[in-house]
PDB file of N, CA and C in Angstrom:
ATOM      1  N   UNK A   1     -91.564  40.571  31.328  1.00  0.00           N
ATOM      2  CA  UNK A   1     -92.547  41.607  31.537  1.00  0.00           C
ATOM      3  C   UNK A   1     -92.010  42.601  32.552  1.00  0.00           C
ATOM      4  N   UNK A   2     -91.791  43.617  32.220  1.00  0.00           N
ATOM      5  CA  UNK A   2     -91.795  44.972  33.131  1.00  0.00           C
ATOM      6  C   UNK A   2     -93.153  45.240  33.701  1.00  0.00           C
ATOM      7  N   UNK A   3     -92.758  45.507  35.296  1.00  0.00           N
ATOM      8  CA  UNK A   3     -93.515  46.513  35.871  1.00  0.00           C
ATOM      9  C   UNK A   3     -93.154  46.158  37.306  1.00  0.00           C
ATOM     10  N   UNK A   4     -93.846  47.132  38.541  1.00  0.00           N
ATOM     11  CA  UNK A   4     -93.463  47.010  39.722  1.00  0.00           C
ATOM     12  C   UNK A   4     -94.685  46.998  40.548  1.00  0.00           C
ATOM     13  N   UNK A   5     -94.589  46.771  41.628  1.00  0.00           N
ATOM     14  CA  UNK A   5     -95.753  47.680  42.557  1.00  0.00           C
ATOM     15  C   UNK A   5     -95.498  47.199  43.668  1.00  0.00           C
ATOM     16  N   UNK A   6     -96.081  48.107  44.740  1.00  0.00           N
ATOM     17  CA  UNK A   6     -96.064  48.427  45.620  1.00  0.00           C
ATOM     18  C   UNK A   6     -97.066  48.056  46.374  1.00  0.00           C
ATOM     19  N   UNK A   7     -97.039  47.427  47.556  1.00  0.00           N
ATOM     20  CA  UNK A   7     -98.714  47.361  48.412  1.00  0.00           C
ATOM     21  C   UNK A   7     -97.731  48.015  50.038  1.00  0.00           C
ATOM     22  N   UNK A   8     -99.023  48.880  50.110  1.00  0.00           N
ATOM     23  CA  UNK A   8     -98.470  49.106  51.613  1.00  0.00           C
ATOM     24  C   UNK A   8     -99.759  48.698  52.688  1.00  0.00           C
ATOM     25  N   UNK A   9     -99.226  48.398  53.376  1.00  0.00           N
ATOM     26  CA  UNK A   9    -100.069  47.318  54.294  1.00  0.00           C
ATOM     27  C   UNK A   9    -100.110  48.257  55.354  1.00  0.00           C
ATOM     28  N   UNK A  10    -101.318  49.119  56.512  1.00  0.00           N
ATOM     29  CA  UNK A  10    -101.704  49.107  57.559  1.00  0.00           C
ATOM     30  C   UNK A  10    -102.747  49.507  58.192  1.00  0.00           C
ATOM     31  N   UNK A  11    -102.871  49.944  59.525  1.00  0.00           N
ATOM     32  CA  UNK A  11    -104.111  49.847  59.847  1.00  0.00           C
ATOM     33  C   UNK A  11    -104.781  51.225  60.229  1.00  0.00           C
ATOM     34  N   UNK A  12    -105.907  51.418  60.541  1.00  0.00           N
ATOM     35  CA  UNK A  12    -105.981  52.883  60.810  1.00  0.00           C
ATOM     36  C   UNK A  12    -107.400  52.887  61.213  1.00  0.00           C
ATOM     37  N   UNK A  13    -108.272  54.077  61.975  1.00  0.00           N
ATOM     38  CA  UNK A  13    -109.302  53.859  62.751  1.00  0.00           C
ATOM     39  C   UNK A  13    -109.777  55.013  61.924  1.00  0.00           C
ATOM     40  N   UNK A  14    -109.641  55.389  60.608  1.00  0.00           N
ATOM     41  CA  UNK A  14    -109.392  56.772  60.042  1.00  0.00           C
ATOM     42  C   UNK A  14    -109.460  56.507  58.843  1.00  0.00           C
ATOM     43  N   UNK A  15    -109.984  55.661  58.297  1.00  0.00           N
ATOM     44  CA  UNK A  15    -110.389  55.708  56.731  1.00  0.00           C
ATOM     45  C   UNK A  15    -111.184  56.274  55.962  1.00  0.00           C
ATOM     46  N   UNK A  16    -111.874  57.220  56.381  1.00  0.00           N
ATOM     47  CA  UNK A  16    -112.297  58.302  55.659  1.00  0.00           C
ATOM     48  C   UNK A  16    -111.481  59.548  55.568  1.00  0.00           C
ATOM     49  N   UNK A  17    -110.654  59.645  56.245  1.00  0.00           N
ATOM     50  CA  UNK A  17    -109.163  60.600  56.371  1.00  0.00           C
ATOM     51  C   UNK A  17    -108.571  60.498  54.907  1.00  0.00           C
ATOM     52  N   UNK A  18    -108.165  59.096  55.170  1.00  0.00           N
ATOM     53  CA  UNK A  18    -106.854  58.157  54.497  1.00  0.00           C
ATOM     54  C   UNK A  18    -107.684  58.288  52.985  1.00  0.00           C
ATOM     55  N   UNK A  19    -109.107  58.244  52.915  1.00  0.00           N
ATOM     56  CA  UNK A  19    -109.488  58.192  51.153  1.00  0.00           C
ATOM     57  C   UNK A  19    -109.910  60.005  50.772  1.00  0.00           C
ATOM     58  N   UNK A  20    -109.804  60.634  51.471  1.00  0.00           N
ATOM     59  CA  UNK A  20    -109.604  62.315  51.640  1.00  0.00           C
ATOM     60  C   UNK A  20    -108.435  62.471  50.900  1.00  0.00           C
ATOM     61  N   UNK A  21    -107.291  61.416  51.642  1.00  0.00           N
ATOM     62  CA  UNK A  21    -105.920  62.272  51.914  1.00  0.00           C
ATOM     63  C   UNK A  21    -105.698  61.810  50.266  1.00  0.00           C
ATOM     64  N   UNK A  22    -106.163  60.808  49.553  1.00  0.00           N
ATOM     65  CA  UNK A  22    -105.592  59.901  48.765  1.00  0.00           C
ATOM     66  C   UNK A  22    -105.987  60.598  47.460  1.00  0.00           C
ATOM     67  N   UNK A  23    -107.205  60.784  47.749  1.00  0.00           N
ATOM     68  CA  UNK A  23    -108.139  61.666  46.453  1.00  0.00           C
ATOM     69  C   UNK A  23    -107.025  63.277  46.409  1.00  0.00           C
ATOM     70  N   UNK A  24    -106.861  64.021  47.265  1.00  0.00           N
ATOM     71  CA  UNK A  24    -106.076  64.803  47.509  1.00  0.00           C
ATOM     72  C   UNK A  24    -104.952  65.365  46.402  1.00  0.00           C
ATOM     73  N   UNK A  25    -104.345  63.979  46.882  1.00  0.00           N
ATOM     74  CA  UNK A  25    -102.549  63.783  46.313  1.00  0.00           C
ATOM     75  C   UNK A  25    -103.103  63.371  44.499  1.00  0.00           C
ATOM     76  N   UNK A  26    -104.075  62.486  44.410  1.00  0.00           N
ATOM     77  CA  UNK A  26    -104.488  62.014  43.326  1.00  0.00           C
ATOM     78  C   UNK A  26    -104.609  63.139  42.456  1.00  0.00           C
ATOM     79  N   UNK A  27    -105.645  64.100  42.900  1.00  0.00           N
ATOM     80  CA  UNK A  27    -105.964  65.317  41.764  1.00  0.00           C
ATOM     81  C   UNK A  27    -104.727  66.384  41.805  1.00  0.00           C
ATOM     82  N   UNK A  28    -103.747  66.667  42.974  1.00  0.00           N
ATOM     83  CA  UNK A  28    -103.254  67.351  42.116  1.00  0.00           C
ATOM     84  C   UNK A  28    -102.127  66.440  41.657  1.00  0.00           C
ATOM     85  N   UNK A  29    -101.326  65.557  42.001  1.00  0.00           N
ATOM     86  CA  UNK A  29    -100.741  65.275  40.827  1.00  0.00           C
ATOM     87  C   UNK A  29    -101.338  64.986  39.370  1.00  0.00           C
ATOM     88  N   UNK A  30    -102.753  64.687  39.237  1.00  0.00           N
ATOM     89  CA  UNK A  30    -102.870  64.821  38.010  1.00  0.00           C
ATOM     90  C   UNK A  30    -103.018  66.127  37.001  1.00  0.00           C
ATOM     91  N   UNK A  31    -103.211  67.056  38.138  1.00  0.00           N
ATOM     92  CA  UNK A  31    -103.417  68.924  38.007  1.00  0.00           C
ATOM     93  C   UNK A  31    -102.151  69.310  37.241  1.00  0.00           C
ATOM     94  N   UNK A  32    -101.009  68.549  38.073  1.00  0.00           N
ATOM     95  CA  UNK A  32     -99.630  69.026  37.578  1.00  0.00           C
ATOM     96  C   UNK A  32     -98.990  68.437  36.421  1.00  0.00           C
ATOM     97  N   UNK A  33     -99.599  66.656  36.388  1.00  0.00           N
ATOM     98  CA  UNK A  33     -98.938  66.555  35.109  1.00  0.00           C
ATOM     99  C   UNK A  33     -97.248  66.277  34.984  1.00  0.00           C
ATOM    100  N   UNK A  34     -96.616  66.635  35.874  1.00  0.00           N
ATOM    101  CA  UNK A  34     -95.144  66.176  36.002  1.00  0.00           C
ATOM    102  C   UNK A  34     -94.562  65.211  36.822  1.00  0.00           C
ATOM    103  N   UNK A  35     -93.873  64.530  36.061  1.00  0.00           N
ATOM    104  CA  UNK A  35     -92.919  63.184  36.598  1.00  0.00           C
ATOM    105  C   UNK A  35     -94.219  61.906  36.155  1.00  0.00           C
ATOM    106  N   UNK A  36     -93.362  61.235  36.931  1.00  0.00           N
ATOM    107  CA  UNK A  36     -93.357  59.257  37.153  1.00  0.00           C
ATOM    108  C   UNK A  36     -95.307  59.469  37.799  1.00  0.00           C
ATOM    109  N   UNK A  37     -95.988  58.874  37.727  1.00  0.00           N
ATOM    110  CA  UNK A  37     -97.071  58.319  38.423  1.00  0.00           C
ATOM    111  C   UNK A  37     -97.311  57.210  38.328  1.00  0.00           C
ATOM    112  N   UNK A  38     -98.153  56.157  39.111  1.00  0.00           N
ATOM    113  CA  UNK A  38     -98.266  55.204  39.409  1.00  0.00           C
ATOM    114  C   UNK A  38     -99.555  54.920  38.194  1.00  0.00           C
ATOM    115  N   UNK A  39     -99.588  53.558  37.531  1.00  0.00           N
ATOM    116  CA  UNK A  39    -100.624  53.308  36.446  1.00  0.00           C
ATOM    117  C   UNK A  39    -101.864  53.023  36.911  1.00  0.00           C
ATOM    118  N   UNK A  40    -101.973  52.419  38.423  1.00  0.00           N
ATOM    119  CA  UNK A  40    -102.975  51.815  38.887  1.00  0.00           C
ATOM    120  C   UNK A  40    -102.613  52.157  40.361  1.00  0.00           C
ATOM    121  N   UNK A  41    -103.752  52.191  40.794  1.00  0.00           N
ATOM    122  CA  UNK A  41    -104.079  52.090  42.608  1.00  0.00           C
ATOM    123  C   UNK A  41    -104.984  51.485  42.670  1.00  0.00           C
ATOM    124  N   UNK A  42    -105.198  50.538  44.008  1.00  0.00           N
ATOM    125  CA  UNK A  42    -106.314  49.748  44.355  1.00  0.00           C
ATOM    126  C   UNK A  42    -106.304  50.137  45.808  1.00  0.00           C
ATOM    127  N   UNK A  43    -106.936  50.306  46.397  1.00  0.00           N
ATOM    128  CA  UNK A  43    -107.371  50.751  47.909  1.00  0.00           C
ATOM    129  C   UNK A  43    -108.148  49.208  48.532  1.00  0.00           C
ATOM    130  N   UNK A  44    -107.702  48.889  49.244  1.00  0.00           N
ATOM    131  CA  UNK A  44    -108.650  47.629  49.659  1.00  0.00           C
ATOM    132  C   UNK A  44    -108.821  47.452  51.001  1.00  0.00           C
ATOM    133  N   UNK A  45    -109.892  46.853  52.026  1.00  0.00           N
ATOM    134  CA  UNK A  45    -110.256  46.590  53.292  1.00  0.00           C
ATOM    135  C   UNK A  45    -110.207  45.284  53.685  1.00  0.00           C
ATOM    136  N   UNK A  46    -109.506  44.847  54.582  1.00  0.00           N
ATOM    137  CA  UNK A  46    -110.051  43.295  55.173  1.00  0.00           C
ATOM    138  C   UNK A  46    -111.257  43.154  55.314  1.00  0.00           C
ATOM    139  N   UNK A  47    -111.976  42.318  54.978  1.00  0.00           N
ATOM    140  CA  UNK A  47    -113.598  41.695  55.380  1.00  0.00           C
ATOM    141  C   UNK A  47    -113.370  41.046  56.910  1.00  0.00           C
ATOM    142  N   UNK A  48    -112.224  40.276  56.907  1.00  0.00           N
ATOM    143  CA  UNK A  48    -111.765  39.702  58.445  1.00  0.00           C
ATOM    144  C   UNK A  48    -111.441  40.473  59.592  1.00  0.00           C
ATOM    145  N   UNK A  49    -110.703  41.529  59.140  1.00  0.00           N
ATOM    146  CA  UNK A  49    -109.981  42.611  60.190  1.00  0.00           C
ATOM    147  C   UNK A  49    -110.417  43.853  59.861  1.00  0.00           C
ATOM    148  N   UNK A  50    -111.788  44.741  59.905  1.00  0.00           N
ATOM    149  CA  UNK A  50    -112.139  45.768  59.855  1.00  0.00           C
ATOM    150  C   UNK A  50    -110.905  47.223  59.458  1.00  0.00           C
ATOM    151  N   UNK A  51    -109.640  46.941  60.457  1.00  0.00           N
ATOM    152  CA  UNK A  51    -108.963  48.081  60.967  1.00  0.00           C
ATOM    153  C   UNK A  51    -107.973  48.147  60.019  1.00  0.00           C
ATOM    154  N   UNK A  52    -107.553  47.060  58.936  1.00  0.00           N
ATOM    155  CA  UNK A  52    -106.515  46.885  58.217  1.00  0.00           C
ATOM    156  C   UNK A  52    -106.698  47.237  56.951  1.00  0.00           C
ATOM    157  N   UNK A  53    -105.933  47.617  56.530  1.00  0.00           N
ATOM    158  CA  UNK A  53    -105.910  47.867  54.453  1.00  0.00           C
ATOM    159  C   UNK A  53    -104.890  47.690  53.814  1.00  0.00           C
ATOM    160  N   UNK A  54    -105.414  47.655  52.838  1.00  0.00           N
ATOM    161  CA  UNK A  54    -103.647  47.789  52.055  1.00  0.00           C
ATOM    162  C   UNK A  54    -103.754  48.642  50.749  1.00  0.00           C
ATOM    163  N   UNK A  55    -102.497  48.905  50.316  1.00  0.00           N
ATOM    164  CA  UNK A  55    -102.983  49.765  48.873  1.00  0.00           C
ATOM    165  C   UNK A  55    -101.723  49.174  47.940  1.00  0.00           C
ATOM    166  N   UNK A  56    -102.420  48.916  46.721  1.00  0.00           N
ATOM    167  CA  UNK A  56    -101.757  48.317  46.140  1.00  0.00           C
ATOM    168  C   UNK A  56    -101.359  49.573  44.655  1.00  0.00           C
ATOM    169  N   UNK A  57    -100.072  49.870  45.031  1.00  0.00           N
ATOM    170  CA  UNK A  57     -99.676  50.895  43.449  1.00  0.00           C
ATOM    171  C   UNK A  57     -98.817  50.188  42.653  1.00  0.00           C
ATOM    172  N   UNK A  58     -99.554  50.141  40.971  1.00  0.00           N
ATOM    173  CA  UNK A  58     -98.984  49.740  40.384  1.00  0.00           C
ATOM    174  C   UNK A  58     -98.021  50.603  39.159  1.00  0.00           C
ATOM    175  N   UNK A  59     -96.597  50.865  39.257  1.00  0.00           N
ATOM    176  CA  UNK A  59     -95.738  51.870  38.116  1.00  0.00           C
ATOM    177  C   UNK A  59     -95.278  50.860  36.850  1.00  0.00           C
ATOM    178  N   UNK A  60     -94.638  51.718  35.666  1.00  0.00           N
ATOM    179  CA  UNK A  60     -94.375  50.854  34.713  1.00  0.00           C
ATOM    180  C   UNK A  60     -93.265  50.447  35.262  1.00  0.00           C
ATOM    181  N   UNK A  61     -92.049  50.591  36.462  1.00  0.00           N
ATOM    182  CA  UNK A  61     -91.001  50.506  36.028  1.00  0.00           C
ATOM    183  C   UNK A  61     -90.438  50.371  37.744  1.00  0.00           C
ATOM    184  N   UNK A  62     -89.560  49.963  38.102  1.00  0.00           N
ATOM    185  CA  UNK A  62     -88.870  49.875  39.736  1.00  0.00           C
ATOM    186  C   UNK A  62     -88.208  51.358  39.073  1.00  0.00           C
ATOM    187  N   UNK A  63     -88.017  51.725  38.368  1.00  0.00           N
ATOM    188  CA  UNK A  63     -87.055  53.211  38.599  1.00  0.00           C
ATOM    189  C   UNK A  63     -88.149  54.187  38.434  1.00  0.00           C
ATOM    190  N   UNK A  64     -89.248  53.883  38.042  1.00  0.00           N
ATOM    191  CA  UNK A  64     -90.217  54.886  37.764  1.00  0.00           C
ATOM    192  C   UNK A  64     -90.564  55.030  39.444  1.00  0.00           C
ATOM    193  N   UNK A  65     -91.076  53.899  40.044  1.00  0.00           N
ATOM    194  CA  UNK A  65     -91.707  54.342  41.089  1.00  0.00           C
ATOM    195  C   UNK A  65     -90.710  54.735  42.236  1.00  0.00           C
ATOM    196  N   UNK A  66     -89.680  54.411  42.286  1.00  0.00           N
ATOM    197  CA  UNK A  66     -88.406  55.086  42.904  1.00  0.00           C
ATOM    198  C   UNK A  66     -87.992  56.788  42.619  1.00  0.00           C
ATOM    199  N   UNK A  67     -88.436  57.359  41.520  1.00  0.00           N
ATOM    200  CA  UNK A  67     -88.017  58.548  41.052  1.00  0.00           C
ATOM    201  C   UNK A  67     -89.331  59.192  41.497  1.00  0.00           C
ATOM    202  N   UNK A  68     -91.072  58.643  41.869  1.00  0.00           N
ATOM    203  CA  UNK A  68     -92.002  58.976  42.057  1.00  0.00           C
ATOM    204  C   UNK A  68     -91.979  58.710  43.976  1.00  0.00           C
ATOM    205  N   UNK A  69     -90.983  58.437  44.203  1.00  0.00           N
ATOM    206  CA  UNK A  69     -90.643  58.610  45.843  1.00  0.00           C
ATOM    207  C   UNK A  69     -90.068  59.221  46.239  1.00  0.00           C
ATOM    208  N   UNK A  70     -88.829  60.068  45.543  1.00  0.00           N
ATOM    209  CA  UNK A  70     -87.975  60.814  45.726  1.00  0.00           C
ATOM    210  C   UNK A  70     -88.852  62.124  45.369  1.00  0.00           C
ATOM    211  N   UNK A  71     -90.057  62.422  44.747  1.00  0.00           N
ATOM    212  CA  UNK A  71     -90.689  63.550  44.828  1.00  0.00           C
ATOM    213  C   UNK A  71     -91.481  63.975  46.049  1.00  0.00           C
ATOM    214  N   UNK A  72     -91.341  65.599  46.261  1.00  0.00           N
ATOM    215  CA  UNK A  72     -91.468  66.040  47.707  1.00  0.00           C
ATOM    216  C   UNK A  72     -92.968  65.868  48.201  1.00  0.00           C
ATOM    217  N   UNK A  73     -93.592  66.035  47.021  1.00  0.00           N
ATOM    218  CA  UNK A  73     -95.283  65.923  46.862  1.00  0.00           C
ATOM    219  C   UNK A  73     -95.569  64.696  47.745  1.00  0.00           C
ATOM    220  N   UNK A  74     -94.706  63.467  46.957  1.00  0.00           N
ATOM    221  CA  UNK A  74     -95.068  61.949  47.491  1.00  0.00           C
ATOM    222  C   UNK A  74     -94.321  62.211  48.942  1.00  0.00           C
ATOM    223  N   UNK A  75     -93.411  62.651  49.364  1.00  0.00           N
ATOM    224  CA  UNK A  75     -92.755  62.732  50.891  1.00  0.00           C
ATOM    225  C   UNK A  75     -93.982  63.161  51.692  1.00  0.00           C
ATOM    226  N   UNK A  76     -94.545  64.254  51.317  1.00  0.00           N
ATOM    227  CA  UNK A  76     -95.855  64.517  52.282  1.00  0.00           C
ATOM    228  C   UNK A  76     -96.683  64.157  52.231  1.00  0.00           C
ATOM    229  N   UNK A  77     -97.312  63.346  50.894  1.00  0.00           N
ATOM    230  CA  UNK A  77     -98.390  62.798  51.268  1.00  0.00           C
ATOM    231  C   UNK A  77     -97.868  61.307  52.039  1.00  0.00           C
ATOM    232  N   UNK A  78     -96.871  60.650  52.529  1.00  0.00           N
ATOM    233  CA  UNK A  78     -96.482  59.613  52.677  1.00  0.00           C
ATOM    234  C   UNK A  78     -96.361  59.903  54.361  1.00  0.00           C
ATOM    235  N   UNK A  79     -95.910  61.028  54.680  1.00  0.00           N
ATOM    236  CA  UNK A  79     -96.301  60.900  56.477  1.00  0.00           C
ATOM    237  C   UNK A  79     -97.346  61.731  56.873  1.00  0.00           C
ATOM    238  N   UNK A  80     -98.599  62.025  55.723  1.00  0.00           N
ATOM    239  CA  UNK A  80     -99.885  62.108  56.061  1.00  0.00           C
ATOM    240  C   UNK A  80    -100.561  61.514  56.252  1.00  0.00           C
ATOM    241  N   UNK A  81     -99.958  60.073  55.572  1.00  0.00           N
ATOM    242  CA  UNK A  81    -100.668  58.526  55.860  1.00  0.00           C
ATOM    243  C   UNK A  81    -100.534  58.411  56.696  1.00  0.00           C
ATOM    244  N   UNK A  82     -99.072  58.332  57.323  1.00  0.00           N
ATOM    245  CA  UNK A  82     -98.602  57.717  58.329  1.00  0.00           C
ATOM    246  C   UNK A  82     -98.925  58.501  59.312  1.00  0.00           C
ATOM    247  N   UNK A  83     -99.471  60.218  59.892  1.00  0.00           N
ATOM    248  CA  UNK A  83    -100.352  60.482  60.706  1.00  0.00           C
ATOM    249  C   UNK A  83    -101.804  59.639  61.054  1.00  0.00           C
ATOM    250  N   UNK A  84    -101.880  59.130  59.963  1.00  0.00           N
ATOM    251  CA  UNK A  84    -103.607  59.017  59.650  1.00  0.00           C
ATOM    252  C   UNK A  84    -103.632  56.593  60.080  1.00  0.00           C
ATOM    253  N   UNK A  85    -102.292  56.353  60.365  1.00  0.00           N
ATOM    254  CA  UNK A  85    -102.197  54.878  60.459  1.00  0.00           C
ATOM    255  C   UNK A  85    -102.071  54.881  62.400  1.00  0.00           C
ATOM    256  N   UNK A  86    -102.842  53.730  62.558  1.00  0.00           N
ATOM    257  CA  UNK A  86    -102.364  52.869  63.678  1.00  0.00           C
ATOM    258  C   UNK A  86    -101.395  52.352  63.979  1.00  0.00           C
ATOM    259  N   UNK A  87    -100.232  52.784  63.678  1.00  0.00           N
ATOM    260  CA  UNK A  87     -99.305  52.037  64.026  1.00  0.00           C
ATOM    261  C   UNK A  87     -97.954  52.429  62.444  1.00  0.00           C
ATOM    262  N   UNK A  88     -97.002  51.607  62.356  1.00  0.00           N
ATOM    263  CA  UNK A  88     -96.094  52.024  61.148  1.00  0.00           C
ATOM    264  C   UNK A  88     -96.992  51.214  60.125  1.00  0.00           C
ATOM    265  N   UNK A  89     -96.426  51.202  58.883  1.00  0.00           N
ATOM    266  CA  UNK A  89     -97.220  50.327  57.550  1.00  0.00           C
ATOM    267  C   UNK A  89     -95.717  49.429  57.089  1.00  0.00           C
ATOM    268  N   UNK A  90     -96.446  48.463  56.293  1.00  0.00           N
ATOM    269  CA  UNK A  90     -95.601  47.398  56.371  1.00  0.00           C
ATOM    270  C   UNK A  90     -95.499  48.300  54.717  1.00  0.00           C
ATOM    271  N   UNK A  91     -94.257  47.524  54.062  1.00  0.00           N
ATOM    272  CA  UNK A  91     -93.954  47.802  52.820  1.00  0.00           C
ATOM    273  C   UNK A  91     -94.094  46.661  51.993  1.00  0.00           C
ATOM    274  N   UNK A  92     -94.252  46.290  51.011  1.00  0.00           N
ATOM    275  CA  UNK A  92     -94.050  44.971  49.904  1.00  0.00           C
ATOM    276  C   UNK A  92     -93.471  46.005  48.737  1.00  0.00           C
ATOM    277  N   UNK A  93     -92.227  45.252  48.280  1.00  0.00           N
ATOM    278  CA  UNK A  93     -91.658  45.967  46.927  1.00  0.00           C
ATOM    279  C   UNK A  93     -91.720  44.720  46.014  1.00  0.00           C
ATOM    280  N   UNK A  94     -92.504  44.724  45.108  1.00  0.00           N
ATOM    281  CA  UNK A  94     -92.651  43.655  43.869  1.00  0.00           C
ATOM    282  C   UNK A  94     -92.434  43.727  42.512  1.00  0.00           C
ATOM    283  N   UNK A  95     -91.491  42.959  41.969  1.00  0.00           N
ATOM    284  CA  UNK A  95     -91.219  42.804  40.870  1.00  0.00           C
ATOM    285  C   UNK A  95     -92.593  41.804  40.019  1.00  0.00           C
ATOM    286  N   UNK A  96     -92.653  42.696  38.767  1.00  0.00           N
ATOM    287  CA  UNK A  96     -94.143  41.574  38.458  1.00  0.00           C
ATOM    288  C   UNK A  96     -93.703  40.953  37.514  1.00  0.00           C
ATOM    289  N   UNK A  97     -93.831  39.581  37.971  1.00  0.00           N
ATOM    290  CA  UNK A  97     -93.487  38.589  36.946  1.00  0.00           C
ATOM    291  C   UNK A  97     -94.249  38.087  35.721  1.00  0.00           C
ATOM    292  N   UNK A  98     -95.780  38.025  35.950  1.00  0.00           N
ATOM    293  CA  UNK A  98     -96.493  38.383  34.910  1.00  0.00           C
ATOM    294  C   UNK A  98     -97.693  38.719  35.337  1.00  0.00           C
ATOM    295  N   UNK A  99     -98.119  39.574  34.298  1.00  0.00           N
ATOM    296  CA  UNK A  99     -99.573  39.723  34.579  1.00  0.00           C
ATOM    297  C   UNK A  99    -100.920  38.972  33.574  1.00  0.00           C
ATOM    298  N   UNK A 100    -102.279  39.128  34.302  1.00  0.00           N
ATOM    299  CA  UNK A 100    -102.953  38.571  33.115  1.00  0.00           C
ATOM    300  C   UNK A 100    -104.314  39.173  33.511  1.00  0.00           C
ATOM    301  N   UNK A 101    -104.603  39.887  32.685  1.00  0.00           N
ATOM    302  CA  UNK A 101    -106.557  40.465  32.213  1.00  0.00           C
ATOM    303  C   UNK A 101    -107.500  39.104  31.978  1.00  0.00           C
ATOM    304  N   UNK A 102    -108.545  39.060  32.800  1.00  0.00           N
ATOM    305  CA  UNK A 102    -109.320  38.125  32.619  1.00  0.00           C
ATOM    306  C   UNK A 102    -110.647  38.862  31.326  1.00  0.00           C
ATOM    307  N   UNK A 103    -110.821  39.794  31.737  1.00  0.00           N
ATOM    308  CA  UNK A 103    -111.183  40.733  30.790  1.00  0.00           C
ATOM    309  C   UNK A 103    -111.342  41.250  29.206  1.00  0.00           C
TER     310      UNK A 103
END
């Protein structure tokens, strides 16, 4: 099974910023229509740790979402986050070994 994703892990006192900034980048890359995008995003909150999140992007491909990092769009929205975080964000790069729809 192909596919990749991404979770970036951190924290921020600013999450109404961070789902601003996200919706943002979201509409216009879909405005534009060009290159690699990610198939899925999940935005999620600790129930335990208020201050923490993570976001989980899912691409078809490790070269897709690599060619969707090297775009300048994703460069700025990526240290708009990182204005908008407590601290640096952790990275997870995942190869998906399988998936399954309960659905």
């Amino acid at each position: 099974m192909a596919g990749f994703v991404q979770i970036i892990e951190y924290r921020t006192s600013r999450p109404d910023d961070v789902a601003a900034l996200s919706d943002d980048y979201r509409a216009k890359r879909e405005a534009g229509g060009d290159g690699p995008m990610p198939i899925r995003s999940v935005w999620c909150s600790d129930r335990k740790d208020p201050a923490r999140y993570l976001a989980i992007v899912e691409f078809a491909s490790y070269e897709e979402a690599m060619e969707n990092s090297k775009r300048p769009d994703t460069g700025e929205f990526a240290a708009a986050l990182m204005e908008l975080c407590d601290g640096p964000a952790t990275f997870h790069d995942l190869d998906v070994v399988e998936a399954t729809d309960f659905r």
